[in-house]
N, C-alpha and C. Protein backbone atom coordinates (compact mmCIF):
# COMPACT_ATOMS: atom_id res chain seq x y z
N UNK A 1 -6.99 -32.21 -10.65
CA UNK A 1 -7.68 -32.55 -9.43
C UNK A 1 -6.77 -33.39 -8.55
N UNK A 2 -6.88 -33.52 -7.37
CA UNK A 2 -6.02 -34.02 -6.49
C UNK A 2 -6.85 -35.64 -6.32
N UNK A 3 -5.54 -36.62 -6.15
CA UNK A 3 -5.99 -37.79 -6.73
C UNK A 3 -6.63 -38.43 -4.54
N UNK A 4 -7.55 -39.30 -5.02
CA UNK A 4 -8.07 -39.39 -3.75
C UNK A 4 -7.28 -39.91 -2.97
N UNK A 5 -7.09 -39.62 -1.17
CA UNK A 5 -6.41 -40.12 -0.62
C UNK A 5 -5.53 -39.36 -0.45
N UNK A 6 -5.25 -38.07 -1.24
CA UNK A 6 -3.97 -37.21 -1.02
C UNK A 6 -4.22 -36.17 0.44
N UNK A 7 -5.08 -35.73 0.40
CA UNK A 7 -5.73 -34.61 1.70
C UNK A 7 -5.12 -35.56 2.75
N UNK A 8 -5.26 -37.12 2.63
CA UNK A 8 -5.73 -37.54 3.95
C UNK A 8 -4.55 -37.32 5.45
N UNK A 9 -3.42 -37.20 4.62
CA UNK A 9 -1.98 -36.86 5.43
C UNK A 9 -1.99 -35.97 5.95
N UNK A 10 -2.54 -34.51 5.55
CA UNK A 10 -2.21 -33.12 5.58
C UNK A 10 -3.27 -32.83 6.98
N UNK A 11 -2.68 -32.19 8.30
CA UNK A 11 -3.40 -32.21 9.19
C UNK A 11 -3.71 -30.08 9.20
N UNK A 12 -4.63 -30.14 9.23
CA UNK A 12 -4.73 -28.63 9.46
C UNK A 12 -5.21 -28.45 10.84
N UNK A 13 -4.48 -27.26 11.21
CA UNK A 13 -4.80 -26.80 12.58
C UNK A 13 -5.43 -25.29 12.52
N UNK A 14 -6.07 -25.05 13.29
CA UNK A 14 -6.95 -23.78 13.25
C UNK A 14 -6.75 -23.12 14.76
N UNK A 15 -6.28 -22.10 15.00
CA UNK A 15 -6.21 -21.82 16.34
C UNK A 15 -6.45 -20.27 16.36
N UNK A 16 -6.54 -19.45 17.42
CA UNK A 16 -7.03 -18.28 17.62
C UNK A 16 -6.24 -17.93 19.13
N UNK A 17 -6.21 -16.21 19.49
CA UNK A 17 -5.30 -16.28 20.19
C UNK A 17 -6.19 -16.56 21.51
N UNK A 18 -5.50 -16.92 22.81
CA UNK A 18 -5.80 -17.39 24.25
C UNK A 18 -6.76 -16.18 25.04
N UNK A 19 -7.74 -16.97 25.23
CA UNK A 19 -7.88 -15.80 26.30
C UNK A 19 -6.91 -14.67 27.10
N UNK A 20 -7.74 -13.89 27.13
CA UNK A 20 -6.64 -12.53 27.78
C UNK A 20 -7.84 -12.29 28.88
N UNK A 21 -7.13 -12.37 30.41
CA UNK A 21 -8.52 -11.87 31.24
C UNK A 21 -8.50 -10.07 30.96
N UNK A 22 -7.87 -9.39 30.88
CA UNK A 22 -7.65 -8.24 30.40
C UNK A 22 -8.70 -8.02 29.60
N UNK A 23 -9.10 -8.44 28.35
CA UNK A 23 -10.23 -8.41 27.32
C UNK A 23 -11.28 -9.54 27.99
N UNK A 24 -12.07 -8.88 28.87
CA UNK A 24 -13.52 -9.47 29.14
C UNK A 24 -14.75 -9.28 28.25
N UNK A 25 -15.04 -8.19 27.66
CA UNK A 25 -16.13 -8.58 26.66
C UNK A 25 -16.22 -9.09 25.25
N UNK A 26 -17.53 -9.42 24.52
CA UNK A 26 -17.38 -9.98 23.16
C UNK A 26 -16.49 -8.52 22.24
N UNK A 27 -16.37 -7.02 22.43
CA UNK A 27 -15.75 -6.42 21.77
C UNK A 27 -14.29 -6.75 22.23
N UNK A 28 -13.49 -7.31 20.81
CA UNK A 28 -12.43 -7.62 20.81
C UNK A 28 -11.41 -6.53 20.40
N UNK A 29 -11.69 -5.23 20.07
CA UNK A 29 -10.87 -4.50 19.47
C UNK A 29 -9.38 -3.78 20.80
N UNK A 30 -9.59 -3.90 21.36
CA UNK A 30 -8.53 -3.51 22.72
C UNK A 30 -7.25 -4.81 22.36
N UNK A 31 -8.35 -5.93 22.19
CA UNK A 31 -7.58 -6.98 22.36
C UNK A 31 -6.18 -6.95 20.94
N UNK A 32 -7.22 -6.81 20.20
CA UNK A 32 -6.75 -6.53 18.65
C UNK A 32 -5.64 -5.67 18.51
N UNK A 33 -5.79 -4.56 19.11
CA UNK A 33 -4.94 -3.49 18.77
C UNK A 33 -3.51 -4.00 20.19
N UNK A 34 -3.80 -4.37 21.15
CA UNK A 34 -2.62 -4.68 22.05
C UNK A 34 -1.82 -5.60 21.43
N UNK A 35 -2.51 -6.56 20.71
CA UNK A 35 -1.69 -7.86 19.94
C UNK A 35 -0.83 -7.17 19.13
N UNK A 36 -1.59 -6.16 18.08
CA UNK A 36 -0.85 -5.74 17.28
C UNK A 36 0.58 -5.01 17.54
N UNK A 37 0.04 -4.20 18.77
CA UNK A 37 1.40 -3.15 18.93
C UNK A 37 2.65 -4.50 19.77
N UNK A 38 2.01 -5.12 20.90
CA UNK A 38 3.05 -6.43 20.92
C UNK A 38 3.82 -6.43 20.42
N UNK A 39 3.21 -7.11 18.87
CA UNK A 39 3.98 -7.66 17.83
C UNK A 39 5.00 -7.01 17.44
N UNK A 40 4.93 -5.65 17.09
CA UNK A 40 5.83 -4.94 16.43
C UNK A 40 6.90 -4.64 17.30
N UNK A 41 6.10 -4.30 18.50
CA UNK A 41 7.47 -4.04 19.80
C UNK A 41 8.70 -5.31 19.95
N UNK A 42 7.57 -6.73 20.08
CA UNK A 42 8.90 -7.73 19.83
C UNK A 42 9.45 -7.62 18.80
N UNK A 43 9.67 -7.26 18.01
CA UNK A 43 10.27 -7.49 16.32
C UNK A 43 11.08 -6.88 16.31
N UNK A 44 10.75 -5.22 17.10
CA UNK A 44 11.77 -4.34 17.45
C UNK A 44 12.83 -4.46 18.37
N UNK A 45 12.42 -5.42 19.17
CA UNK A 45 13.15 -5.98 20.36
C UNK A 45 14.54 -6.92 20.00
N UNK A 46 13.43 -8.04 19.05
CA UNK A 46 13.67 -9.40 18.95
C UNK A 46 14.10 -9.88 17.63
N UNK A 47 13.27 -9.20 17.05
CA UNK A 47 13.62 -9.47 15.17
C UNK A 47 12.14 -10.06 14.81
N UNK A 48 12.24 -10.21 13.82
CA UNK A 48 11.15 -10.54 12.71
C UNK A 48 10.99 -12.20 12.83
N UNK A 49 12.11 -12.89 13.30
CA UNK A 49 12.23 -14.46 13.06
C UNK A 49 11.53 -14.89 14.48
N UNK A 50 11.80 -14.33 15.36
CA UNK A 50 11.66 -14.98 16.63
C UNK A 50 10.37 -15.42 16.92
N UNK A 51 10.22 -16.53 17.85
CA UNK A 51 9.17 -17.25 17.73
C UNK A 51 8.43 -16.54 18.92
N UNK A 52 8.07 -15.87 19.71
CA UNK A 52 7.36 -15.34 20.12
C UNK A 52 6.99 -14.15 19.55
N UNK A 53 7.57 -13.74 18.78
CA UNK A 53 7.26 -12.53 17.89
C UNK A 53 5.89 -12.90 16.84
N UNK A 54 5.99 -14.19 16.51
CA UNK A 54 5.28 -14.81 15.18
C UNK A 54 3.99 -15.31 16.24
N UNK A 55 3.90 -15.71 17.06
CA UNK A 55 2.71 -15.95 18.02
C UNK A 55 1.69 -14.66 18.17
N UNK A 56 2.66 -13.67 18.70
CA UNK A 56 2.11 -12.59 18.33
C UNK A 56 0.87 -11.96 17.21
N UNK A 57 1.97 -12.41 16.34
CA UNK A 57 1.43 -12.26 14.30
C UNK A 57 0.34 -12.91 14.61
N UNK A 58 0.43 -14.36 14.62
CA UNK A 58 -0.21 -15.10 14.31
C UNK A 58 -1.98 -14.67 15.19
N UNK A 59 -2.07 -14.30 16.25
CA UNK A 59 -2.89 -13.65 17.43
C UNK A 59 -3.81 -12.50 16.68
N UNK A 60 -3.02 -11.50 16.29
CA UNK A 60 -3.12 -10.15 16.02
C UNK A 60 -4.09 -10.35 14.75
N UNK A 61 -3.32 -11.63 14.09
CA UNK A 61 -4.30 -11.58 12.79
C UNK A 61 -5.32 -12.22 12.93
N UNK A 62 -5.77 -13.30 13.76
CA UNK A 62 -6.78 -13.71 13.81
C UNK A 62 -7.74 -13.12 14.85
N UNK A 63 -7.71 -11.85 15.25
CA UNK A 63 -8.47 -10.97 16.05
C UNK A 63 -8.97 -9.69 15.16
N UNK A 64 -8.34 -9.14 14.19
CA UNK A 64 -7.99 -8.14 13.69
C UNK A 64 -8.92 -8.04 12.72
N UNK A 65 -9.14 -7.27 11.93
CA UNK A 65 -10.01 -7.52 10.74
C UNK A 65 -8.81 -7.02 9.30
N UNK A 66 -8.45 -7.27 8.55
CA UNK A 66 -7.74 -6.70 7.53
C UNK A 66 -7.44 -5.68 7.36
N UNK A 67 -8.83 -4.79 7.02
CA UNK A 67 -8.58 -3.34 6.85
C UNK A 67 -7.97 -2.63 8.01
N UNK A 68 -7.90 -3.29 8.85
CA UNK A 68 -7.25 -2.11 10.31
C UNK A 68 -6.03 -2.30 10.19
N UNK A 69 -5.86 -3.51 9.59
CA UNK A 69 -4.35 -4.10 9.76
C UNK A 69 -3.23 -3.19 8.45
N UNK A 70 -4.48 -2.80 7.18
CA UNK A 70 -3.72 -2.28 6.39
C UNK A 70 -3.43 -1.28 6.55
N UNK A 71 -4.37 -0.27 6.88
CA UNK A 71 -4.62 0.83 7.51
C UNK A 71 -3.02 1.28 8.37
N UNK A 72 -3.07 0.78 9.38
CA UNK A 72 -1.97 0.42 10.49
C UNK A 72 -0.44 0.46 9.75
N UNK A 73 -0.51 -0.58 9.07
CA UNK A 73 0.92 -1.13 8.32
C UNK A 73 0.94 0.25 7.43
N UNK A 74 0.09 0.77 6.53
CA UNK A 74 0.36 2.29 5.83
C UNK A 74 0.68 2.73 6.91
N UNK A 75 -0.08 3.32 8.04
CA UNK A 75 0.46 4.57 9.01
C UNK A 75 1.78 4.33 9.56
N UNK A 76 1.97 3.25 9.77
CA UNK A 76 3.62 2.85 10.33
C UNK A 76 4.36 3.43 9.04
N UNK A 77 3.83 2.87 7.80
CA UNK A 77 5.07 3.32 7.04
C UNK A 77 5.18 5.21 6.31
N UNK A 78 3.79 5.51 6.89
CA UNK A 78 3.98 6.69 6.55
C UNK A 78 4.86 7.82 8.03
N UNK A 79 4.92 6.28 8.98
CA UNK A 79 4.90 7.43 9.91
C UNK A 79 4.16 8.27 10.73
N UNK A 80 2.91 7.42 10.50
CA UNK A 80 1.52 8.98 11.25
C UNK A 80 0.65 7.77 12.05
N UNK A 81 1.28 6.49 12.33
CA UNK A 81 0.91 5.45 13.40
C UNK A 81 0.97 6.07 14.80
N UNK A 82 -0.54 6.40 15.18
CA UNK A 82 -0.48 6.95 16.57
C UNK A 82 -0.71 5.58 17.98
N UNK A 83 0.08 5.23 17.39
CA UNK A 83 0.53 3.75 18.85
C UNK A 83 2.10 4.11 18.61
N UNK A 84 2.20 3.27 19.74
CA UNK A 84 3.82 3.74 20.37
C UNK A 84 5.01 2.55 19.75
N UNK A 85 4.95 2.21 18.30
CA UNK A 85 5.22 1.63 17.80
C UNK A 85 6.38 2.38 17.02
C-alpha cells in the first residue's frame, strides 16, 4: 500500500481536445476521425516524436472510442484504411 502522504506530490492533469468550431454538435465522430487522420499525416510529415504530432494523439484519443481506433490501426496495417492516410 502506498504510505500516506505519497499521492500528495503527484499532480494529475486531465484534458480533452479544444473546441473545433468546425464540430458544432454533441456528435463528435467527424471530430474524431479528423483528429485521427491529422495525426498520422503529421507523423508522416513530422515523425512520431514531434510535439504537435503527440497533441494530436493525445486529442484523437480522448474523442475516439477504442474500438474505432483498433479497427483503424488494423486497416492501416492491412492496408484497406479508406482515409487518405
Amino acid at each position: 500500500m502506498a504510505e500516506e502522504g505519497e499521492n500528495e506530490n503527484m499532480e494529475i492533469k486531465l484534458e480533452t481536445a479544444p473546441h473545433d468550431p468546425r464540430f458544432q454538435t454533441t456528435n463528435q465522430a467527424k471530430h474524431c476521425w479528423s483528429r485521427y487522420i491529422e495525426y498520422h499525416a503529421c507523423v508522416k510529415q513530422k515523425g512520431e516524436e514531434d510535439s504537435e504530432c503527440q497533441k494530436f494523439k493525445r486529442w484523437y484519443k480522448s474523442l475516439c472510442p477504442n474500438e474505432w481506433l483498433e479497427n483503424w490501426d488494423e486497416q492501416r496495417a492491412n492496408g484497406t484504411f479508406p482515409g487518405p492516410v
